[in-house]
Protein backbone atom coordinates (compact mmCIF):
# COMPACT_ATOMS: atom_id res chain seq x y z
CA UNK A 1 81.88 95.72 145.16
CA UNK A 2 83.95 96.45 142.11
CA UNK A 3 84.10 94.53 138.79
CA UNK A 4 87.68 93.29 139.60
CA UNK A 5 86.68 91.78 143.36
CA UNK A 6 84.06 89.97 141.41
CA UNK A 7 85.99 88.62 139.29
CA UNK A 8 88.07 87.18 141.68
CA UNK A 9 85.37 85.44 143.74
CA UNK A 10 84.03 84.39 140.84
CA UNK A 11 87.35 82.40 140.17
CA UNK A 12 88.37 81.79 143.41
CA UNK A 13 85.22 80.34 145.11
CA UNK A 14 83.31 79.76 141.73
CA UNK A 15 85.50 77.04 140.32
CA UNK A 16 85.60 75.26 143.21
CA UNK A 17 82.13 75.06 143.94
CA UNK A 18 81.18 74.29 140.89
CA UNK A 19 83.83 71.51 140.80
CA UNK A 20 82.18 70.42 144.05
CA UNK A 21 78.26 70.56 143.11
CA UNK A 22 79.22 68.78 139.78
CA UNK A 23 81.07 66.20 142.35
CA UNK A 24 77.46 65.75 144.03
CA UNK A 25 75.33 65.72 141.60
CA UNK A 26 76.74 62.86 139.65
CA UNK A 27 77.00 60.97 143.07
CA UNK A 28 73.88 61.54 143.82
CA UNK A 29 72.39 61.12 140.74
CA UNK A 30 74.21 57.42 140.53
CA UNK A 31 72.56 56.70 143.65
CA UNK A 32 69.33 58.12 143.53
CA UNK A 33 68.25 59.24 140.11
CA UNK A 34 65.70 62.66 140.87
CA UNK A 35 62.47 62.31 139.91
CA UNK A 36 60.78 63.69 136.87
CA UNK A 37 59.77 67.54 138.18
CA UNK A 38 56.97 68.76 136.13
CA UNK A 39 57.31 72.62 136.13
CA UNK A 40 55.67 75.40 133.54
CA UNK A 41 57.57 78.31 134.48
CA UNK A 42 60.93 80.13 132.66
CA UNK A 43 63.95 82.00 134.86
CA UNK A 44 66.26 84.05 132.91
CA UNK A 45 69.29 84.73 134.78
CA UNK A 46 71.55 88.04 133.26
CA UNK A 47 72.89 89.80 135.97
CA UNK A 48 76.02 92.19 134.98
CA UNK A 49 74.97 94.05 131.94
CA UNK A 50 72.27 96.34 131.98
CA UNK A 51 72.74 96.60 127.84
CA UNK A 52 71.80 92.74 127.57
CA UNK A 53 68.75 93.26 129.11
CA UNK A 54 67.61 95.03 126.03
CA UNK A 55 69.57 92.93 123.44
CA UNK A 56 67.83 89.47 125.07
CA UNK A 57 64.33 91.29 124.64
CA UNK A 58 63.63 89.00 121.58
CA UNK A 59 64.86 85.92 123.17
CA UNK A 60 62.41 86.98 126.15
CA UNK A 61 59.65 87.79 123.38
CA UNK A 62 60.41 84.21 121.75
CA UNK A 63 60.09 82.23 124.81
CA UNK A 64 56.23 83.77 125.43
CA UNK A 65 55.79 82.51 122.19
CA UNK A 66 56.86 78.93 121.89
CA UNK A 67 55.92 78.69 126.03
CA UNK A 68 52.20 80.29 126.46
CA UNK A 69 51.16 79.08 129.70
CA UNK A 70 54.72 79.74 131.14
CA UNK A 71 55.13 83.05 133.74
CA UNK A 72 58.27 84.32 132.55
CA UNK A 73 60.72 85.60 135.44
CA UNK A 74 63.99 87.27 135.25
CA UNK A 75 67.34 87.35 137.68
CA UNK A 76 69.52 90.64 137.66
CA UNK A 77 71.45 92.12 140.00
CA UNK A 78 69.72 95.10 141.88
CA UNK A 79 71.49 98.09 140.78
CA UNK A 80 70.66 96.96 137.08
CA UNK A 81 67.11 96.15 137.24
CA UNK A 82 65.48 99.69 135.72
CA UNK A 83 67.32 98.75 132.76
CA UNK A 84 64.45 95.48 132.43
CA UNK A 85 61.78 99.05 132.23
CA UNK A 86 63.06 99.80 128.55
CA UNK A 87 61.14 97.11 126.77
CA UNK A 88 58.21 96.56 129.51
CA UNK A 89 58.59 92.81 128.60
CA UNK A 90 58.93 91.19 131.80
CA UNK A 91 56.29 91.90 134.32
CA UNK A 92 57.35 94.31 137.59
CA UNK A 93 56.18 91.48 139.90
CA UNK A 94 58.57 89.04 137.71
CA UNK A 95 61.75 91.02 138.52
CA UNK A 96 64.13 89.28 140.91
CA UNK A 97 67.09 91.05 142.23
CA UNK A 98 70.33 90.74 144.19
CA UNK A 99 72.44 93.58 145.66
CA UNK A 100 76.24 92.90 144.72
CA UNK A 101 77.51 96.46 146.60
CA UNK A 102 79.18 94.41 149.43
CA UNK A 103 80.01 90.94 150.07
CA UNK A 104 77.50 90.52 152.99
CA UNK A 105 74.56 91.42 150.83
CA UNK A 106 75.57 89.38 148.14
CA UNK A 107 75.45 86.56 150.44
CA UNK A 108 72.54 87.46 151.75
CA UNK A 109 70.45 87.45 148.86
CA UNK A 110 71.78 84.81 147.36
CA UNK A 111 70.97 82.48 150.09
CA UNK A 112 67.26 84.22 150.00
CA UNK A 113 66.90 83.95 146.38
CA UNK A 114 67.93 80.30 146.16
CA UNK A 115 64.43 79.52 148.36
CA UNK A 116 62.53 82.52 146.27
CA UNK A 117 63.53 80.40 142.53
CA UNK A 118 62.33 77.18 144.32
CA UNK A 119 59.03 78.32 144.79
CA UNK A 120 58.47 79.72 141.26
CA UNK A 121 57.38 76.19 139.75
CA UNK A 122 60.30 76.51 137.71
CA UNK A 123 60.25 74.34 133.88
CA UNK A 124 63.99 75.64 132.97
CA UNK A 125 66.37 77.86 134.25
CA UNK A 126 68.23 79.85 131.18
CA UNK A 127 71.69 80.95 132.06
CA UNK A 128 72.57 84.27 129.84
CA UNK A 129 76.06 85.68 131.82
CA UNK A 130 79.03 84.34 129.66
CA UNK A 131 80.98 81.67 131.59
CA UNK A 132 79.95 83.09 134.94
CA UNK A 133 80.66 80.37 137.40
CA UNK A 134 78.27 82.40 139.95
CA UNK A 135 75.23 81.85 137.76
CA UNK A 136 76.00 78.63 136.71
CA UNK A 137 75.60 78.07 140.68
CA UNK A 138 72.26 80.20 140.35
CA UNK A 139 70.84 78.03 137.45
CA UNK A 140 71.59 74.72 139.41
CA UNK A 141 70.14 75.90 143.13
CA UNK A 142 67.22 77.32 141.21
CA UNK A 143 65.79 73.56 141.25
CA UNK A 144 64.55 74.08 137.46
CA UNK A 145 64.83 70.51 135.96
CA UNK A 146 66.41 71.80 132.66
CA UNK A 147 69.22 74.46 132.62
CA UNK A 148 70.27 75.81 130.00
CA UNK A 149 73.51 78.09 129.22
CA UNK A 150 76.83 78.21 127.19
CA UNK A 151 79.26 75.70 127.16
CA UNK A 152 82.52 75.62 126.22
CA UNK A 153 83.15 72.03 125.00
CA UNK A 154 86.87 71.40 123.93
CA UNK A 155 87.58 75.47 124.86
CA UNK A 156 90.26 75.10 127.13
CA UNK A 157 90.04 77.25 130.27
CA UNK A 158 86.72 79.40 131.66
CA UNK A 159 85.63 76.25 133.62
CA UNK A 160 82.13 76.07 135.43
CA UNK A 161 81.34 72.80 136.35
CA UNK A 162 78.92 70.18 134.62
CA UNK A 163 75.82 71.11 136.18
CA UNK A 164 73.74 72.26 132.84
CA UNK A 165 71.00 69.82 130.98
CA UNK A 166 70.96 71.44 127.68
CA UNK A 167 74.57 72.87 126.86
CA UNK A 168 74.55 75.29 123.99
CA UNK A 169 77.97 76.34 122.56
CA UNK A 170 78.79 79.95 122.47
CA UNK A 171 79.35 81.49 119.13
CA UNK A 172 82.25 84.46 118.66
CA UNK A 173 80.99 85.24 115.44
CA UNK A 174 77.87 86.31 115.32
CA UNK A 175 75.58 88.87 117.40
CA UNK A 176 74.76 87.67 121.03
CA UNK A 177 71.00 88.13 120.57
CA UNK A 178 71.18 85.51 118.14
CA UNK A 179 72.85 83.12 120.86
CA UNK A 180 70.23 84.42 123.49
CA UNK A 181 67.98 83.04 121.11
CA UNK A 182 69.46 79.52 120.51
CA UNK A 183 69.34 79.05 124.50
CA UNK A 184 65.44 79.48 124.11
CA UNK A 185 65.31 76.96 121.27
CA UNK A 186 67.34 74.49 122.69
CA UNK A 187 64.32 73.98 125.15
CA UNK A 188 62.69 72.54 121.92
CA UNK A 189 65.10 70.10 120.95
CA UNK A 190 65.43 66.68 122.06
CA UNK A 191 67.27 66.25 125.34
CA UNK A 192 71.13 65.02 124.97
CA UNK A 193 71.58 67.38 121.41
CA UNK A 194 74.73 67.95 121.05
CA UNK A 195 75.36 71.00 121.21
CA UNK A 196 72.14 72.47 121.52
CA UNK A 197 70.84 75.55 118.86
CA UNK A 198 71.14 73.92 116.05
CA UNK A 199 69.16 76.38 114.56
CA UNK A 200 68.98 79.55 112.16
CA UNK A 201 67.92 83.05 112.91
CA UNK A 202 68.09 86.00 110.89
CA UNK A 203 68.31 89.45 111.52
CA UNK A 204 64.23 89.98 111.76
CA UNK A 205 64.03 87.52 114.28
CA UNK A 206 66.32 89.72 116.89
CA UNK A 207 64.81 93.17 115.93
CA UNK A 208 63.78 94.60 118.88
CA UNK A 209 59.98 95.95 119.08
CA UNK A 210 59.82 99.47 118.80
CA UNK A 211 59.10 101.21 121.73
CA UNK A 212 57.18 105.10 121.64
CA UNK A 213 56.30 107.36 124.57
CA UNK A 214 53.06 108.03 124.57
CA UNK A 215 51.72 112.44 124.27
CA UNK A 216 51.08 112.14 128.11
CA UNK A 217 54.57 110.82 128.90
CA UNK A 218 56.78 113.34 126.35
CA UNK A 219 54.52 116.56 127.73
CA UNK A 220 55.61 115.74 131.49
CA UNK A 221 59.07 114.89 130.57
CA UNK A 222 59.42 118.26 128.55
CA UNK A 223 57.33 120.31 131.06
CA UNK A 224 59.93 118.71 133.84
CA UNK A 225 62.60 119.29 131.61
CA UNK A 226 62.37 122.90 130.01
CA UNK A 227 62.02 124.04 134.10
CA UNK A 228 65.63 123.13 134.74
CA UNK A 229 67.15 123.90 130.76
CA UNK A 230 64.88 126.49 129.22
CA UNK A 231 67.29 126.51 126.89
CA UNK A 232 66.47 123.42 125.33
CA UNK A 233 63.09 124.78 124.48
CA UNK A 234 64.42 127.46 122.21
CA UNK A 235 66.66 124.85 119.83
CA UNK A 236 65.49 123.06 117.02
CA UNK A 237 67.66 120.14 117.36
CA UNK A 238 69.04 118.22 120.23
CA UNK A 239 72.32 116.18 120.25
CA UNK A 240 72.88 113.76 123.20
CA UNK A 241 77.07 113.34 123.68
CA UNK A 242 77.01 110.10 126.93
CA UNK A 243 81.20 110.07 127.45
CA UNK A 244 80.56 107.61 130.02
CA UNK A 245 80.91 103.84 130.00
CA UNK A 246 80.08 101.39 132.43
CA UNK A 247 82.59 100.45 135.52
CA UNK A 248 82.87 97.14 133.99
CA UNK A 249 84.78 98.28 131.24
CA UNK A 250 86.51 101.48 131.58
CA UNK A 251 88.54 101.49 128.94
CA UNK A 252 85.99 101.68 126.43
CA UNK A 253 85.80 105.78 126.75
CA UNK A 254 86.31 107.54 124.36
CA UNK A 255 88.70 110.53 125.50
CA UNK A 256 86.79 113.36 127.43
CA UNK A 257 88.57 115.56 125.23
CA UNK A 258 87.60 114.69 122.01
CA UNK A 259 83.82 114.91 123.47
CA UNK A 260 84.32 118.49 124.50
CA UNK A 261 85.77 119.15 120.70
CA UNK A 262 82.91 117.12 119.29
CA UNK A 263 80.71 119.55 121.21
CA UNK A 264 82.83 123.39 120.13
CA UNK A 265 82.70 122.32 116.84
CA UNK A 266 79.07 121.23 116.71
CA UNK A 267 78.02 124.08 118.78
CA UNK A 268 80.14 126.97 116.60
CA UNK A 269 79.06 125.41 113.31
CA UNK A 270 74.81 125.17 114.54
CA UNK A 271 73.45 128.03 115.90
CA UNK A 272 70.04 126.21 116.22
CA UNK A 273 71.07 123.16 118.01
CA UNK A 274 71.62 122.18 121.62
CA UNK A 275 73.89 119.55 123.40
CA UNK A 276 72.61 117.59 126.02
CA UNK A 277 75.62 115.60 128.29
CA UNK A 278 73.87 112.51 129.97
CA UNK A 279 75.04 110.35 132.85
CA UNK A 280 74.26 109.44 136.53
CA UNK A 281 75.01 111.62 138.94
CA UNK A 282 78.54 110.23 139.91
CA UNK A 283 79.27 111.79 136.66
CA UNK A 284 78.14 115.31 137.36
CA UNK A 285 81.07 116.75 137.88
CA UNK A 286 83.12 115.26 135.22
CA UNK A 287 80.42 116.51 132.63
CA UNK A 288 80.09 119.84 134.30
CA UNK A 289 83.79 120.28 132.97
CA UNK A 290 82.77 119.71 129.14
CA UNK A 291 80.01 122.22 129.91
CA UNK A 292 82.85 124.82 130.87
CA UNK A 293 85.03 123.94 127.76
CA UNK A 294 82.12 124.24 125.25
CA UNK A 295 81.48 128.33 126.06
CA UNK A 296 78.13 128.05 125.59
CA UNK A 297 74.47 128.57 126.99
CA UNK A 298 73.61 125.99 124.71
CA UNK A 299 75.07 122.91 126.70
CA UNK A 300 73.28 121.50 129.39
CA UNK A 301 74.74 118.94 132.01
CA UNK A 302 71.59 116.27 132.38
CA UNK A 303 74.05 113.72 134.47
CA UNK A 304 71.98 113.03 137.18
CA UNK A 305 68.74 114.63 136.67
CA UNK A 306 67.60 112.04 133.95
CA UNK A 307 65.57 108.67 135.62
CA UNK A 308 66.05 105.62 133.70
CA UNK A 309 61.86 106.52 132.67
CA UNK A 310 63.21 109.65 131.30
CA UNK A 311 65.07 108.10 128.88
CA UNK A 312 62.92 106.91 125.86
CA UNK A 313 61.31 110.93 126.25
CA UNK A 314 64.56 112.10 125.90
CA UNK A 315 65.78 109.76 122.97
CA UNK A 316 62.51 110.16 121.48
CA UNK A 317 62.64 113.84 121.28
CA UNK A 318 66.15 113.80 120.16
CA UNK A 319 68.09 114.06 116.42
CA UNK A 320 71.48 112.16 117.43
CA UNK A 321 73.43 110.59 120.02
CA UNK A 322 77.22 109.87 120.15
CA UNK A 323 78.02 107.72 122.78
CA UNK A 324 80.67 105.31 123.94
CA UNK A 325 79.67 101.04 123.88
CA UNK A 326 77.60 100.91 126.75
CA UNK A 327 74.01 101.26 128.04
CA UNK A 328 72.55 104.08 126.50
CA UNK A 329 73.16 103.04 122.87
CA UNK A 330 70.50 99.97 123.42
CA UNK A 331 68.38 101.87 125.68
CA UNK A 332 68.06 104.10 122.58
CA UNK A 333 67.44 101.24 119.96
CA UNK A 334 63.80 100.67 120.37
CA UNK A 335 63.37 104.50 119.70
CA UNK A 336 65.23 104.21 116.98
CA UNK A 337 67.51 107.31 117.47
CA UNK A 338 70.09 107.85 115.47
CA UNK A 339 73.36 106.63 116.66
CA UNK A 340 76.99 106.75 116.99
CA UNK A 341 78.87 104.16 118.48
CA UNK A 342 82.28 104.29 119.39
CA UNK A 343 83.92 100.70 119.65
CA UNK A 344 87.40 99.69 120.62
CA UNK A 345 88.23 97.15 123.19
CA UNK A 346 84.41 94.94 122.16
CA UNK A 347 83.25 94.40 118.43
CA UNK A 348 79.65 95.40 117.41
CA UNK A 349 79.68 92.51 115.11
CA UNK A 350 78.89 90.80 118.94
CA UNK A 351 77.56 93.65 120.70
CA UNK A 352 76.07 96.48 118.54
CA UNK A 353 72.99 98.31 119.34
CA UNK A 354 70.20 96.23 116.88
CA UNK A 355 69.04 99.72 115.90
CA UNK A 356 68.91 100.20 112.15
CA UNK A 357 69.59 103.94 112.71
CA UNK A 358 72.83 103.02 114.46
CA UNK A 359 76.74 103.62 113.31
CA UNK A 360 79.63 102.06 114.93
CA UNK A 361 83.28 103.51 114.47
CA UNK A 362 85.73 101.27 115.28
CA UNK A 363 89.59 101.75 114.36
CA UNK A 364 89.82 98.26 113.97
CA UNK A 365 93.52 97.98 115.75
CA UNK A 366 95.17 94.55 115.30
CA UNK A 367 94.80 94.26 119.11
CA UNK A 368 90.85 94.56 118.63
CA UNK A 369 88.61 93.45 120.14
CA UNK A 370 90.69 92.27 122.89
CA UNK A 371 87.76 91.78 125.44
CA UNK A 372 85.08 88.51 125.22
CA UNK A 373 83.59 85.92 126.84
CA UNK A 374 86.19 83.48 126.64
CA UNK A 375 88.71 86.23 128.34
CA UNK A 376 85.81 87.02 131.34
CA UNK A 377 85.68 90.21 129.44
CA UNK A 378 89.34 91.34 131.20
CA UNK A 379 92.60 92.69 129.76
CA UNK A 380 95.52 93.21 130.05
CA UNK A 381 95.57 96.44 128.13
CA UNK A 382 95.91 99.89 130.28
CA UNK A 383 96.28 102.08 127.29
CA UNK A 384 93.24 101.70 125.47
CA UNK A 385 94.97 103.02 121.83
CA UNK A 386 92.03 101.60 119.84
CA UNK A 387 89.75 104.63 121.38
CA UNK A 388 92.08 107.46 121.11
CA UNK A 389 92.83 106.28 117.03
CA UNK A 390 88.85 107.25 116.58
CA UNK A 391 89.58 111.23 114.87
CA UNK A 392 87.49 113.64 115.74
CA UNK A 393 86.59 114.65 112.23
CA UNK A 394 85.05 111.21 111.97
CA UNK A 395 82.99 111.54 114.55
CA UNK A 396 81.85 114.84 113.42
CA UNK A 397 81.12 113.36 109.98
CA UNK A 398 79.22 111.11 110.98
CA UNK A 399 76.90 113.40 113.35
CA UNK A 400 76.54 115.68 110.07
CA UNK A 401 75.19 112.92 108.09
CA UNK A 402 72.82 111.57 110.38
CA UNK A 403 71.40 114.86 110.99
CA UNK A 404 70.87 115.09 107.00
């Protein structure tokens, strides 16, 4: 299914279910208060970004730590579970999955997963999806006796029912790790808080681990990958352009144009450097067409032929990467590659990559950000001006002077 038709189930059957299993709870907790459940185990539930996977990796990280003897599990949605492979955190075994690519199976597995979290001996449930009403129903059915997730208090609109124990307020104005990590800490403080996360983090405590392939893993990747570009083995320097952005935001590409200058310019001006073009294979095509507007041997389309494993090989072997807000620029962070971020309709003061090698351009429009969590992350906007009003030359300026 597309973003869009989730969206609208999420409004159309989500409010009123929610409406309904707040209606039963409180009825059924006036007539028959539930009994104490004594559980040790944590479920994360983040199922529509595969970025957040990586940004929550010190909230994850945390919770091991204050929780010891708890198995830590974590709820995505199929298609986005290799993205949970970048940090190794949670355990293979510990991955729980449901397919969203048609209505049936998203029934399906929903129904199946709601007996799969009441079997894990669940201690707390921690909701991470902004305002999702279809994992607020997740957290509840999961049977965990505390549930954590954002709340939105006197924020009109973006309703979801009253089904959470600790409610912890969402905060537009700072990074979202650092509100990953107040869900984790409100499991520390005492019960009817209000709100919950009443606590301070700094930037250490959402630094992501770094993560490095080890000799065995780079010498495959290269032996696999010099076979299909043995060009690549003759540059010096490699330069990763990812014009792609997830379907759930569209308009956050930058134009394909201004990638294929970006690569001419790079290209004519550095006779010792390659460009690799990465994407999945739906994107093939599209790249193949930058390919043809470089003129040059020195190009090579990877859309397609890279695994999500290949990744931290490739970034690690890499000098810079310009890509659009999505995926790849926090699949890159642990590496620490350096980075270029194009922003327009999100902010990175919420959503940059917590690399310290990162940049994020941003033409800072009066009409941006226009996307967050208390919008569902939708707009109205069709013409995303805010990407096109990135220049070129910036872009270019900034890939000189990471390269040094």
């Amino acid at each position: 299914m597309n973003v869009d038709r989730m969206r609208q189930i999420d409004f159309w059957a989500g409010v009123p279910l929610t409406f309904l299993m707040t209606l039963y709870w409180r009825i059924r907790c006036f007539f028959s208060p539930p009994a104490p459940k004594a559980g040790k185990n944590i479920l994360f539930i983040e199922l529509s970004e595969m970025g957040s996977a990586v940004i929550a990796d010190a909230a994850l990280k945390r919770a091991q730590a204050l929780f010891p003897d708890a198995r830590i599990y974590f709820l995505i949605f199929a298609k986005n579970r290799p993205s949970l492979d970048i940090m190794g955190t949670i355990a293979r075994e510990n991955m729980l999955t449901i397919r969203a690519d048609s209505l049936v199976n998203l029934v399906v597995d929903t129904l199946a997963m709601v007996r799969t979290m009441r079997s894990l001996d669940l201690m707390a449930a921690i909701d991470m999806e902004m305002f999702s009403r279809f994992s607020a129903l997740l957290t509840f059915l999961s049977g965990a006796p505390k549930r954590v997730g954002f709340h939105r208090f006197h924020t009109e609109g973006l309703y979801r029912g009253e089904l959470l124990t600790h409610r912890v307020p969402y905060n537009p104005h700072q990074h979202v790790a650092k509100c990953f990590m107040a869900q984790v800490h409100a499991l520390t403080e005492p019960e009817g808080t209000t709100p919950h996360g009443k606590v301070h983090f700094t930037e250490a405590d959402i630094r992501l681990a770094p993560v490095t392939p080890s000799a065995e893993v780079l010498d495959a990747f290269k032996t696999r990958l010099f076979e299909a570009y043995p060009v690549l083995q003759d540059a010096k320097r490699w330069v990763i352009l990812n014009p792609n952005a997830s379907e759930l935001m569209p308009l956050r590409r930058w134009p394909y144009d201004r990638y294929k200058e970006v690569a001419r310019r790079l290209l004519a001006e550095h006779d010792d450097m390659a460009i690799i073009i990465t994407g999945v294979a739906s994107e093939k095509a599209e790249a193949e067409t930058l390919v043809a507007a470089a003129g040059s041997d020195r190009i090579c389309n990877l859309a397609g032929f890279t695994r999500m494993e290949d990744l931290i090989p490739l970034y690690a072997l890499s000098a810079v990467m310009v890509t659009n807000d999505s995926g790849p620029a926090h699949f890159a962070a642990p590496v620490g590659l350096p980075t270029i971020v194009l922003f327009g309709p999100e902010t990175p003061a919420l959503y940059g990559a917590l690399n310290d090698k990162a940049e994020f351009i941003t033409a800072r429009l009066a009409c941006s950000p226009c996307v967050s969590a208390m919008n569902h992350r939708s707009t109205a906007c069709t013409d995303p001006a805010c990407m096109r009003a990135i220049p070129v030359e910036q872009v270019l300026g900034a890939v000189k002077r990471l390269l040094g």
